[in-house]
PDB file of N, CA and C in Angstrom:
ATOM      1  N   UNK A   1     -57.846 -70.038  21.133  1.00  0.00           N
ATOM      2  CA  UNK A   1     -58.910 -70.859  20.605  1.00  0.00           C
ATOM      3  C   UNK A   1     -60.229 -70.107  20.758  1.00  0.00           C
ATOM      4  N   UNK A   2     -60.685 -69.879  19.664  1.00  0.00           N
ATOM      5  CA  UNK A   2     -62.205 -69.347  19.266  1.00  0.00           C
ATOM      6  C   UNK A   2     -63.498 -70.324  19.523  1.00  0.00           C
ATOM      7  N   UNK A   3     -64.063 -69.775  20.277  1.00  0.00           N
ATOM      8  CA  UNK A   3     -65.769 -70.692  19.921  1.00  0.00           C
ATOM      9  C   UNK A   3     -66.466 -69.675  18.674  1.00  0.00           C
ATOM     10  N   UNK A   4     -66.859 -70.656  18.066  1.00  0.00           N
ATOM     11  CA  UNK A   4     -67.693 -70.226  16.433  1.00  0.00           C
ATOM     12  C   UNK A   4     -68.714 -69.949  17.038  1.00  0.00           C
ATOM     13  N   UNK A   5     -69.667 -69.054  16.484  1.00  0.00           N
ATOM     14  CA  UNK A   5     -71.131 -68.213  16.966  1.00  0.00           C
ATOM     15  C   UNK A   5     -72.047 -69.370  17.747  1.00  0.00           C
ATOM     16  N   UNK A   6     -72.042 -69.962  15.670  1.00  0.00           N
ATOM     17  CA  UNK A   6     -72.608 -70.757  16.354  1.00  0.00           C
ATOM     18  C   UNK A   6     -73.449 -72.259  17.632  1.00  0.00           C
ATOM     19  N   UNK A   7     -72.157 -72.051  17.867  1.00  0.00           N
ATOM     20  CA  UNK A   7     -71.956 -72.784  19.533  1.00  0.00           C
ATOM     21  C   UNK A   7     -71.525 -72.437  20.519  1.00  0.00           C
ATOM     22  N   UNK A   8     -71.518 -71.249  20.393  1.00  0.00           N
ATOM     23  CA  UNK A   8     -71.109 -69.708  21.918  1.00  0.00           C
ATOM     24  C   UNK A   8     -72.280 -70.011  23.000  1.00  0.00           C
ATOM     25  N   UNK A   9     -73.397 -70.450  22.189  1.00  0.00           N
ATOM     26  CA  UNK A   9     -74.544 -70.673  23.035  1.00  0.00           C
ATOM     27  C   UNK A   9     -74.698 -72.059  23.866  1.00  0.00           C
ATOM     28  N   UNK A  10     -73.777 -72.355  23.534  1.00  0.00           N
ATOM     29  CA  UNK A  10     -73.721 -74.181  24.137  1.00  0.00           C
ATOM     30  C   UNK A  10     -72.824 -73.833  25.792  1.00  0.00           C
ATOM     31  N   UNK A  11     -71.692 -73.123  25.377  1.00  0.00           N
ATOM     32  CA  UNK A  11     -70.531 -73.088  26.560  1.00  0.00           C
ATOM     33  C   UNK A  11     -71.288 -72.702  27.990  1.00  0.00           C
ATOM     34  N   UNK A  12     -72.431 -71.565  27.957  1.00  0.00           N
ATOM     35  CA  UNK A  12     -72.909 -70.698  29.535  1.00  0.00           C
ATOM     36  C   UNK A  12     -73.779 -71.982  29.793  1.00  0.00           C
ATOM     37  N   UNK A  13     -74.128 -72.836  28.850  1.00  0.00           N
ATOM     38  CA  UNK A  13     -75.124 -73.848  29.279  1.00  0.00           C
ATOM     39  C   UNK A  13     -74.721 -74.648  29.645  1.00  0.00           C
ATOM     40  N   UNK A  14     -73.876 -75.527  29.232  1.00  0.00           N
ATOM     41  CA  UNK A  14     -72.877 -76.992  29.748  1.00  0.00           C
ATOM     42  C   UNK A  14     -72.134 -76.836  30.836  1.00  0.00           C
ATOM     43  N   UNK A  15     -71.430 -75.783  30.783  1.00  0.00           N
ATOM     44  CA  UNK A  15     -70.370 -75.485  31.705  1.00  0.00           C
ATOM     45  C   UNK A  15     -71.039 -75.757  33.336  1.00  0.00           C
ATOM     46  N   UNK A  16     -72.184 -74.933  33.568  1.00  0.00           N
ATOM     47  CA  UNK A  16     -72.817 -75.164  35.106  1.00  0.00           C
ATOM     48  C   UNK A  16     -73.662 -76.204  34.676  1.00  0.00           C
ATOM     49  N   UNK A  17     -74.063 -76.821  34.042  1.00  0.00           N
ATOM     50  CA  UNK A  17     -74.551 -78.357  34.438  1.00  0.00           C
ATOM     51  C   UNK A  17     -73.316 -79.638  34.406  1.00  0.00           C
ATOM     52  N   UNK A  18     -72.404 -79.198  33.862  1.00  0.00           N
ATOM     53  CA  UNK A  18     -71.394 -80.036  34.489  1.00  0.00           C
ATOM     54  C   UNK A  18     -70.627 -80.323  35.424  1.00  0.00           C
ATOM     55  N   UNK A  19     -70.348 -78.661  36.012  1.00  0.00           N
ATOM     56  CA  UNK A  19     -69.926 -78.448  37.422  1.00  0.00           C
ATOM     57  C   UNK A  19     -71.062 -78.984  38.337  1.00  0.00           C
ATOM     58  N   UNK A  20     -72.511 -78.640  38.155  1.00  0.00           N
ATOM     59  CA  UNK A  20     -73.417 -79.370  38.773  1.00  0.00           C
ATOM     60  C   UNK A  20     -73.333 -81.107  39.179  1.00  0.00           C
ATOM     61  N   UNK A  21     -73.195 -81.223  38.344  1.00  0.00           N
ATOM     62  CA  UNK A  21     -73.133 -82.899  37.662  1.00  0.00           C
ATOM     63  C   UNK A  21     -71.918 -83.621  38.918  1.00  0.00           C
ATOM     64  N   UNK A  22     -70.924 -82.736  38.700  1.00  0.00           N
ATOM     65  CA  UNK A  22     -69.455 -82.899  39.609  1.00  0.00           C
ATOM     66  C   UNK A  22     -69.973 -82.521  41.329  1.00  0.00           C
ATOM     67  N   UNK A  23     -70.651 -81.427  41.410  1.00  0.00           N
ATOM     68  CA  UNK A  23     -71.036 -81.355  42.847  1.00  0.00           C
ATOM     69  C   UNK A  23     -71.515 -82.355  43.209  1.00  0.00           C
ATOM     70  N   UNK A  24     -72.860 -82.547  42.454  1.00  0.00           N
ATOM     71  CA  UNK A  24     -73.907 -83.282  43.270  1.00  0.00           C
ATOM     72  C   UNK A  24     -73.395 -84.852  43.506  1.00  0.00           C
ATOM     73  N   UNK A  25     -72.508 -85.117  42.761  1.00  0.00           N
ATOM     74  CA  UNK A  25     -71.624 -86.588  42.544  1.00  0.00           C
ATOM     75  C   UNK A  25     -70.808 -86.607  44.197  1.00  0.00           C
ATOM     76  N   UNK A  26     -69.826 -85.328  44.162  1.00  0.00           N
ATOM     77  CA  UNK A  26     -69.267 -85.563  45.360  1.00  0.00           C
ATOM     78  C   UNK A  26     -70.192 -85.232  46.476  1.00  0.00           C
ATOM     79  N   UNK A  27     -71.205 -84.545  46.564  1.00  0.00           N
ATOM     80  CA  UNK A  27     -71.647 -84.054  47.542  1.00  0.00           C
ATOM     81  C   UNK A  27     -72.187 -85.874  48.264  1.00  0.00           C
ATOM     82  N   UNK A  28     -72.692 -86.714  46.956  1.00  0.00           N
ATOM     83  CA  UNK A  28     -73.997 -87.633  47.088  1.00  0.00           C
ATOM     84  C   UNK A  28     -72.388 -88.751  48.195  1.00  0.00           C
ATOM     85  N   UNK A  29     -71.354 -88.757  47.396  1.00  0.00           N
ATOM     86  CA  UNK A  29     -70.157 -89.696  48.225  1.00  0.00           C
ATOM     87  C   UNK A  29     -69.956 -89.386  49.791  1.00  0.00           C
ATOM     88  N   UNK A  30     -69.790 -88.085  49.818  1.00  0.00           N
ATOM     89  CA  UNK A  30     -69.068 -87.770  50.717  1.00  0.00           C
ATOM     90  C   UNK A  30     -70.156 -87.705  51.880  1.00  0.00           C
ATOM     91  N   UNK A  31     -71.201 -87.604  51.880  1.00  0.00           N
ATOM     92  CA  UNK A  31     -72.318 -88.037  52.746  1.00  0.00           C
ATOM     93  C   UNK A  31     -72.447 -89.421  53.026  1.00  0.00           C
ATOM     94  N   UNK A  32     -72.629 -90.264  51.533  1.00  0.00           N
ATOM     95  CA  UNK A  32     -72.341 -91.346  52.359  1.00  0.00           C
ATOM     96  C   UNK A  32     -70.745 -92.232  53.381  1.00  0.00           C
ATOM     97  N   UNK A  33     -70.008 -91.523  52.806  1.00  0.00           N
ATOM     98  CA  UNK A  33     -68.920 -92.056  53.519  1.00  0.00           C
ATOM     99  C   UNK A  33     -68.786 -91.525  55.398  1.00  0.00           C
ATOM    100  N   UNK A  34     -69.592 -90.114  55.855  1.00  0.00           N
ATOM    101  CA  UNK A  34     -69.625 -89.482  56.815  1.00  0.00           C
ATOM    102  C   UNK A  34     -70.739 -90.197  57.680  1.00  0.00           C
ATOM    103  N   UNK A  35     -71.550 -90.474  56.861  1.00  0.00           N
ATOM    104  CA  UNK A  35     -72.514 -91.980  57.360  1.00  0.00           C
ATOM    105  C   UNK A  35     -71.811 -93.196  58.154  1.00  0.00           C
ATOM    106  N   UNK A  36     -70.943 -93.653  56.987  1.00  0.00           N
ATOM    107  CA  UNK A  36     -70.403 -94.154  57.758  1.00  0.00           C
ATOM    108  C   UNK A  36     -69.321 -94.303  58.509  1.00  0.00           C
ATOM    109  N   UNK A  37     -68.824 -93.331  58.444  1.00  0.00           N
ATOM    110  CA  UNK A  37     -67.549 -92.876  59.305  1.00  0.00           C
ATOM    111  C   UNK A  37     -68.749 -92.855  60.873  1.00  0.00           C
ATOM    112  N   UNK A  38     -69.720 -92.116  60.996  1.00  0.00           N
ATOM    113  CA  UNK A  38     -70.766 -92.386  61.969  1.00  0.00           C
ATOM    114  C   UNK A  38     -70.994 -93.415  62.362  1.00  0.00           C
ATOM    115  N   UNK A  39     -71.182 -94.379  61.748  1.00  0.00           N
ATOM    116  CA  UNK A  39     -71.898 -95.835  62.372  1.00  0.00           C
ATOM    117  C   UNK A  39     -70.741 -96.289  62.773  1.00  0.00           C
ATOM    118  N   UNK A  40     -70.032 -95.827  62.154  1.00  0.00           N
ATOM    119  CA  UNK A  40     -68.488 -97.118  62.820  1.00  0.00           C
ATOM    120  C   UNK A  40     -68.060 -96.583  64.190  1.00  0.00           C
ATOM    121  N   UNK A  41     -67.926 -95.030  64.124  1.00  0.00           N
ATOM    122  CA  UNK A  41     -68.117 -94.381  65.761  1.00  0.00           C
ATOM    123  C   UNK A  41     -69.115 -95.099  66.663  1.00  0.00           C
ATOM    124  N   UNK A  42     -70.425 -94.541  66.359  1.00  0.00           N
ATOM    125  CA  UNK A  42     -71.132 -95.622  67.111  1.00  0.00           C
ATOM    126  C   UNK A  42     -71.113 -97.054  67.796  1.00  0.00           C
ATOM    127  N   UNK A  43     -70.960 -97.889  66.637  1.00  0.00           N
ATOM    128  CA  UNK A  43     -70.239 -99.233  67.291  1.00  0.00           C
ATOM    129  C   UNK A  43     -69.569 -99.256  68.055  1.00  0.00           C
ATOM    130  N   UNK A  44     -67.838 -98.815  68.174  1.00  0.00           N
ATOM    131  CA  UNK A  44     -67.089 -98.545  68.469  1.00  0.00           C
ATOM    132  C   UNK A  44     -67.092 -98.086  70.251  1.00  0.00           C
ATOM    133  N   UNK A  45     -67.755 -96.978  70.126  1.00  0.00           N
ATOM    134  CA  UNK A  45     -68.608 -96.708  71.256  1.00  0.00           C
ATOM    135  C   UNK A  45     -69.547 -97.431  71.970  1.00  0.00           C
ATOM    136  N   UNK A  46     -70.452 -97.916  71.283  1.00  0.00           N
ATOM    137  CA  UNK A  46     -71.549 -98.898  71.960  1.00  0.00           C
ATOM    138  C   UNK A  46     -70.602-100.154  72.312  1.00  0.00           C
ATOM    139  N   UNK A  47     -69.466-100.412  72.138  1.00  0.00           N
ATOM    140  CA  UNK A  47     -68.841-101.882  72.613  1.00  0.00           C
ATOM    141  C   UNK A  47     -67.854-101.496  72.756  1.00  0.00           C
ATOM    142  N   UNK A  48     -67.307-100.328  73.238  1.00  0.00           N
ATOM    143  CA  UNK A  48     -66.692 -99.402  74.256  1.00  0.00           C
ATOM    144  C   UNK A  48     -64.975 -99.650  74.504  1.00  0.00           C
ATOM    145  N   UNK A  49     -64.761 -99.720  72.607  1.00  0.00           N
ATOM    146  CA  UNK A  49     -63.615 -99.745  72.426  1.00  0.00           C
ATOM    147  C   UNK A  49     -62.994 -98.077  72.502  1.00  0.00           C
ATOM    148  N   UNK A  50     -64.228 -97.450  72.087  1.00  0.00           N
ATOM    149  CA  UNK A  50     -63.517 -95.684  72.078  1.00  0.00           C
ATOM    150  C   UNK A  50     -65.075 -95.316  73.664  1.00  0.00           C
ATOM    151  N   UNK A  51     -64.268 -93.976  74.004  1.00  0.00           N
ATOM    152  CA  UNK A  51     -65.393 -93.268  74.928  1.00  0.00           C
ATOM    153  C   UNK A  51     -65.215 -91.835  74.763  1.00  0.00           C
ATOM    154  N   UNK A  52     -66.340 -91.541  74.223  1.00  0.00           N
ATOM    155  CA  UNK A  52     -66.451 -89.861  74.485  1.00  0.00           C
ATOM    156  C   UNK A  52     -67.305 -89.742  75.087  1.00  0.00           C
ATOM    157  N   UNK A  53     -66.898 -88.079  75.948  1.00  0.00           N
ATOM    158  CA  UNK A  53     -67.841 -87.556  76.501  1.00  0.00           C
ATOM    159  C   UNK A  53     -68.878 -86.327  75.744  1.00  0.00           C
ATOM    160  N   UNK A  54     -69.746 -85.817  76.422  1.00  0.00           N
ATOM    161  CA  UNK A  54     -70.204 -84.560  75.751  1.00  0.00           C
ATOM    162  C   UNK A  54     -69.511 -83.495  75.411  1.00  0.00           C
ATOM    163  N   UNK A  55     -68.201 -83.396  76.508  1.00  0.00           N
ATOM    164  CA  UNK A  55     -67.401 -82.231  76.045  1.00  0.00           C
ATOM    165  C   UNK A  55     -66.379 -82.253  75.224  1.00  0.00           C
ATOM    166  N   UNK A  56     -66.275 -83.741  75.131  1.00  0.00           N
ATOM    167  CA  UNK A  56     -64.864 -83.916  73.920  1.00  0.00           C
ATOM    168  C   UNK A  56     -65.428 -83.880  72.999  1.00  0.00           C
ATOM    169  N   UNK A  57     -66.995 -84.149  72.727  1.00  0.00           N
ATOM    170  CA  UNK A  57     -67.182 -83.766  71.821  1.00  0.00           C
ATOM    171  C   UNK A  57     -68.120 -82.073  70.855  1.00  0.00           C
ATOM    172  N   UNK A  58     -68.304 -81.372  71.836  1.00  0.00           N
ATOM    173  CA  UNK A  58     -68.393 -80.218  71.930  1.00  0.00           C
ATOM    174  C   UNK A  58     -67.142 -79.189  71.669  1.00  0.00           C
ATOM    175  N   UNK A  59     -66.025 -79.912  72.280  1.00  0.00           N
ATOM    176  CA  UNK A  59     -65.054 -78.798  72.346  1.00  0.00           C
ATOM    177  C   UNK A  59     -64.357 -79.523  70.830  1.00  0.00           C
ATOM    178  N   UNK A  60     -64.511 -80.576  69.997  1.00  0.00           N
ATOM    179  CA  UNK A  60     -63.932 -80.857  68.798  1.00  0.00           C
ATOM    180  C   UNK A  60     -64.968 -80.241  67.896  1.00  0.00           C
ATOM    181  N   UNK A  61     -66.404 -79.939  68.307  1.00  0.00           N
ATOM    182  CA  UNK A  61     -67.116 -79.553  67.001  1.00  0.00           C
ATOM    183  C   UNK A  61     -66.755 -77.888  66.739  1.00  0.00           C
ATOM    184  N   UNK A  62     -66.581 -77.384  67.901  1.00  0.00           N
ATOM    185  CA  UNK A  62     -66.214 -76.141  68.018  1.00  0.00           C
ATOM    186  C   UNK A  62     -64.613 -75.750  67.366  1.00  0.00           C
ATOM    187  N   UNK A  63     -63.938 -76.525  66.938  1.00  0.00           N
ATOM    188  CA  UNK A  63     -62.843 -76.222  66.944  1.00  0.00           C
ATOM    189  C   UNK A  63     -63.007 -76.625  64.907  1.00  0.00           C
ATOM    190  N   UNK A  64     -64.046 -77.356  64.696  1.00  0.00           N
ATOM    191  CA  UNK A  64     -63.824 -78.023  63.421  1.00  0.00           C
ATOM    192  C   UNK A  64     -65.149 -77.322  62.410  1.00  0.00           C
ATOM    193  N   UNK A  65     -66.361 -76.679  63.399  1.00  0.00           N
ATOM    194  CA  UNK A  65     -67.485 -75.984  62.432  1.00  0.00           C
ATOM    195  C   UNK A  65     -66.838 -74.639  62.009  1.00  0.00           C
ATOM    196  N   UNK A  66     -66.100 -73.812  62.469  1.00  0.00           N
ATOM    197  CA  UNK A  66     -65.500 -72.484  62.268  1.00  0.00           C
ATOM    198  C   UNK A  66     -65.192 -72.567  60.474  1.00  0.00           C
ATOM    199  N   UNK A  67     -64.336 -73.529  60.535  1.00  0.00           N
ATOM    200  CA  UNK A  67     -63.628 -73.783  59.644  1.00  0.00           C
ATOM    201  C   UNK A  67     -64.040 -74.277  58.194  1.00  0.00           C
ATOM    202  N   UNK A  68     -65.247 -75.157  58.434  1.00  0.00           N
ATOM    203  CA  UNK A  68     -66.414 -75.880  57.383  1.00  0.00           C
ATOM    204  C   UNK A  68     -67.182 -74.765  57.522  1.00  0.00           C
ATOM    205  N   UNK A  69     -67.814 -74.043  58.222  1.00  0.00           N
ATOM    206  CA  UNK A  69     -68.541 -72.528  57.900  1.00  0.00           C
ATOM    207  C   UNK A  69     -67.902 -71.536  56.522  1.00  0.00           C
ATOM    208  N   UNK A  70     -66.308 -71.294  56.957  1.00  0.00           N
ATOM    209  CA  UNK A  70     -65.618 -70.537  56.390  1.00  0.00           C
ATOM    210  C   UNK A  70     -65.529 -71.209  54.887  1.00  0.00           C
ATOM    211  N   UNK A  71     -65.181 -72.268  54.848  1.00  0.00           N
ATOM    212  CA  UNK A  71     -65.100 -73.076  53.340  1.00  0.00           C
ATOM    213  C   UNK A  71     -66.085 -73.000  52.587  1.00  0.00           C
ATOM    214  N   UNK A  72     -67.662 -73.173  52.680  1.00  0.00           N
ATOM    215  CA  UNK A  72     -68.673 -72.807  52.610  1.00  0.00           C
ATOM    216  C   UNK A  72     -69.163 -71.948  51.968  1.00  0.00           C
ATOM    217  N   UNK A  73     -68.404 -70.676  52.755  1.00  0.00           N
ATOM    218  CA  UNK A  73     -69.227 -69.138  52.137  1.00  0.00           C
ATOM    219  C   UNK A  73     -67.893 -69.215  51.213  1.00  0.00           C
ATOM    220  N   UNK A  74     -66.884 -69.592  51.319  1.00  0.00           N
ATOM    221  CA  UNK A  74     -66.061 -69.213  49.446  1.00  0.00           C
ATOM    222  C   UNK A  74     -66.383 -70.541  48.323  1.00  0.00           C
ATOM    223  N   UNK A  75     -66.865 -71.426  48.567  1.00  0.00           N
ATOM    224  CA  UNK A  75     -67.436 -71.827  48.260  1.00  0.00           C
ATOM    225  C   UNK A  75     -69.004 -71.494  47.283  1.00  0.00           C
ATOM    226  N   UNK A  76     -69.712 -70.829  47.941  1.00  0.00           N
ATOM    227  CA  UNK A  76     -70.633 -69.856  48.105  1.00  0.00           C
ATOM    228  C   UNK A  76     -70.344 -69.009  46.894  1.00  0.00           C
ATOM    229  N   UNK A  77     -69.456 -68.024  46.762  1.00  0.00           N
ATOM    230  CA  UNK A  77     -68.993 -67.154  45.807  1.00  0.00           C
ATOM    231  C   UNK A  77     -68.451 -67.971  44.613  1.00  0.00           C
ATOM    232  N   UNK A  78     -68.212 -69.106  44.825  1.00  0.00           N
ATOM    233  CA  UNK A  78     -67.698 -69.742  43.398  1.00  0.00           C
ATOM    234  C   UNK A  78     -68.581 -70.563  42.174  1.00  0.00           C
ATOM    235  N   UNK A  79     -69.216 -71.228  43.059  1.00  0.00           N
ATOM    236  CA  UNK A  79     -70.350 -71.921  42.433  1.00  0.00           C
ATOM    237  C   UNK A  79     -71.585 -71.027  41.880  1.00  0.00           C
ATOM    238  N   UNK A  80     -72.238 -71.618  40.286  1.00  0.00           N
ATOM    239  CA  UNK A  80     -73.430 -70.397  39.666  1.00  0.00           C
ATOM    240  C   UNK A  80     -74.460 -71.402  40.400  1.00  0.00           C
ATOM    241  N   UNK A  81     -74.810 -71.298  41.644  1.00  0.00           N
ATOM    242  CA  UNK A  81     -76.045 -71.957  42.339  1.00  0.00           C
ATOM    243  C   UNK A  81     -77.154 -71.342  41.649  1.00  0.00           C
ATOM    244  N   UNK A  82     -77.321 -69.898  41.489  1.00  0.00           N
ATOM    245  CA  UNK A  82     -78.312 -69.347  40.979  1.00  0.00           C
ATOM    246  C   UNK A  82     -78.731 -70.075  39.355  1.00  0.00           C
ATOM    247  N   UNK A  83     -78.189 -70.740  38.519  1.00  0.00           N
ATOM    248  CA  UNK A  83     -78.489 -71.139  36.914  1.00  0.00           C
ATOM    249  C   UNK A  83     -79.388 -72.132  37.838  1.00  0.00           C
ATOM    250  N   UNK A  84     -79.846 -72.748  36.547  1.00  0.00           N
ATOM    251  CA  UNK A  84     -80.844 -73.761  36.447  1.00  0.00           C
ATOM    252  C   UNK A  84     -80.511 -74.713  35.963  1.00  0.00           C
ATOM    253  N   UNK A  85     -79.116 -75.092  35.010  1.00  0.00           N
ATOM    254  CA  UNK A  85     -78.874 -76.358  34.372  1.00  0.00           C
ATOM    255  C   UNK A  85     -77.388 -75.985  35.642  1.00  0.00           C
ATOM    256  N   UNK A  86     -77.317 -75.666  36.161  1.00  0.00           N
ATOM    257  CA  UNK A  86     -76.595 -76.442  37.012  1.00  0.00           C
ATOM    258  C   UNK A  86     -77.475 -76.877  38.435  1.00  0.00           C
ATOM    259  N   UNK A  87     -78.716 -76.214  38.563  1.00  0.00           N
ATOM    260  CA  UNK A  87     -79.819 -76.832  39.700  1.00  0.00           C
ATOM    261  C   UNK A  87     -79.843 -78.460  38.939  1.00  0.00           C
ATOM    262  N   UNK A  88     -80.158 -78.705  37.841  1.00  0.00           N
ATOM    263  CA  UNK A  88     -80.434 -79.580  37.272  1.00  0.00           C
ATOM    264  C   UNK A  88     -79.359 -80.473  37.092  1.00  0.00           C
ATOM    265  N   UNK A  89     -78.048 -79.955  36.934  1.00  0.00           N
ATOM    266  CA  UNK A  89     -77.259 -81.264  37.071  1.00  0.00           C
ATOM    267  C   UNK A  89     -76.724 -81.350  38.816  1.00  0.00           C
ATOM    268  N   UNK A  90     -77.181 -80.685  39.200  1.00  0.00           N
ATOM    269  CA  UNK A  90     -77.146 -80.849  41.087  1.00  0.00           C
ATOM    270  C   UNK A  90     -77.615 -82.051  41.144  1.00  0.00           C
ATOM    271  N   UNK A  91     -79.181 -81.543  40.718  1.00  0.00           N
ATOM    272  CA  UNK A  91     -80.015 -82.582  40.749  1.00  0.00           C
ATOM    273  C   UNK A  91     -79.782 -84.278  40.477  1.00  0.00           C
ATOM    274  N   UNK A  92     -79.479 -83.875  39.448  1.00  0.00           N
ATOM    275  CA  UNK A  92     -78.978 -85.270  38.152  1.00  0.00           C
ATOM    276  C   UNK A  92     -78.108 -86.086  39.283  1.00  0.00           C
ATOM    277  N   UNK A  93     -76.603 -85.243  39.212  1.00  0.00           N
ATOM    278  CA  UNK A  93     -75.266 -85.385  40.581  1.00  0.00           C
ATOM    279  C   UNK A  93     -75.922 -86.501  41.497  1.00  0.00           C
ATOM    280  N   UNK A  94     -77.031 -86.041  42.555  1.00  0.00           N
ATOM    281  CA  UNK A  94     -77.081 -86.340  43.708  1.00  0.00           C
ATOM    282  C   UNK A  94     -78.067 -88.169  43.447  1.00  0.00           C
ATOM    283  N   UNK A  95     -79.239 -87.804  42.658  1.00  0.00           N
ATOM    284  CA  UNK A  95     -79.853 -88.615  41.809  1.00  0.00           C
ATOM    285  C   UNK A  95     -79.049 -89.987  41.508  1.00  0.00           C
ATOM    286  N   UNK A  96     -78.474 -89.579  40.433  1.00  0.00           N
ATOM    287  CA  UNK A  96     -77.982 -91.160  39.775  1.00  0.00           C
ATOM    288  C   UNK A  96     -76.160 -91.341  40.764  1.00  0.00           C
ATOM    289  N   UNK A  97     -75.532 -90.326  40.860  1.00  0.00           N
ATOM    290  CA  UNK A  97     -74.019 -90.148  41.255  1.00  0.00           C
ATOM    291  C   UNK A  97     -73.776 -91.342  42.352  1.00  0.00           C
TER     292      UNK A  97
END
């Protein structure tokens, strides 16, 4: 399948504002759901159905940032962060999503 000339110029443009569009959508969810995956810890804690300490929770962040670091930087290499209509459907994503 051929793109005709004249709409060759449409594909480098849509393509990263739609992937944009798709980030900023999940990025805008998945924050809020970690929100509240947080508050419900909290509670939980404050009426001391769960108990952590500082080191259980030190020695779980350590075992779980390595890993969200690593995802990240390939991450990093995949996404055109550098365009502008995908800054813009980031934007858009996080905005209305």
């Amino acid at each position: 399948m051929t793109v005709p000339p004249e709409f060759a110029w449409i594909v480098p443009v849509v393509i990263p504002f739609i992937i944009g569009l798709l980030v900023g959508f999940i990025v805008k969810r998945t924050v809020k759901w970690i929100f509240c995956v947080v508050a419900l810890v909290l509670v939980l804690a404050a009426t001391g159905y769960v108990s952590f300490t500082f080191q259980d929770i030190y020695d779980s962040a350590m075992n779980f940032l390595p890993k969200i670091i690593e995802t990240g930087t390939g991450l990093k290499d995949v996404l055109p962060y550098s365009s502008a209509t995908f800054l813009i459907g980031l934007a858009l994503g996080l905005w209305k999503g």
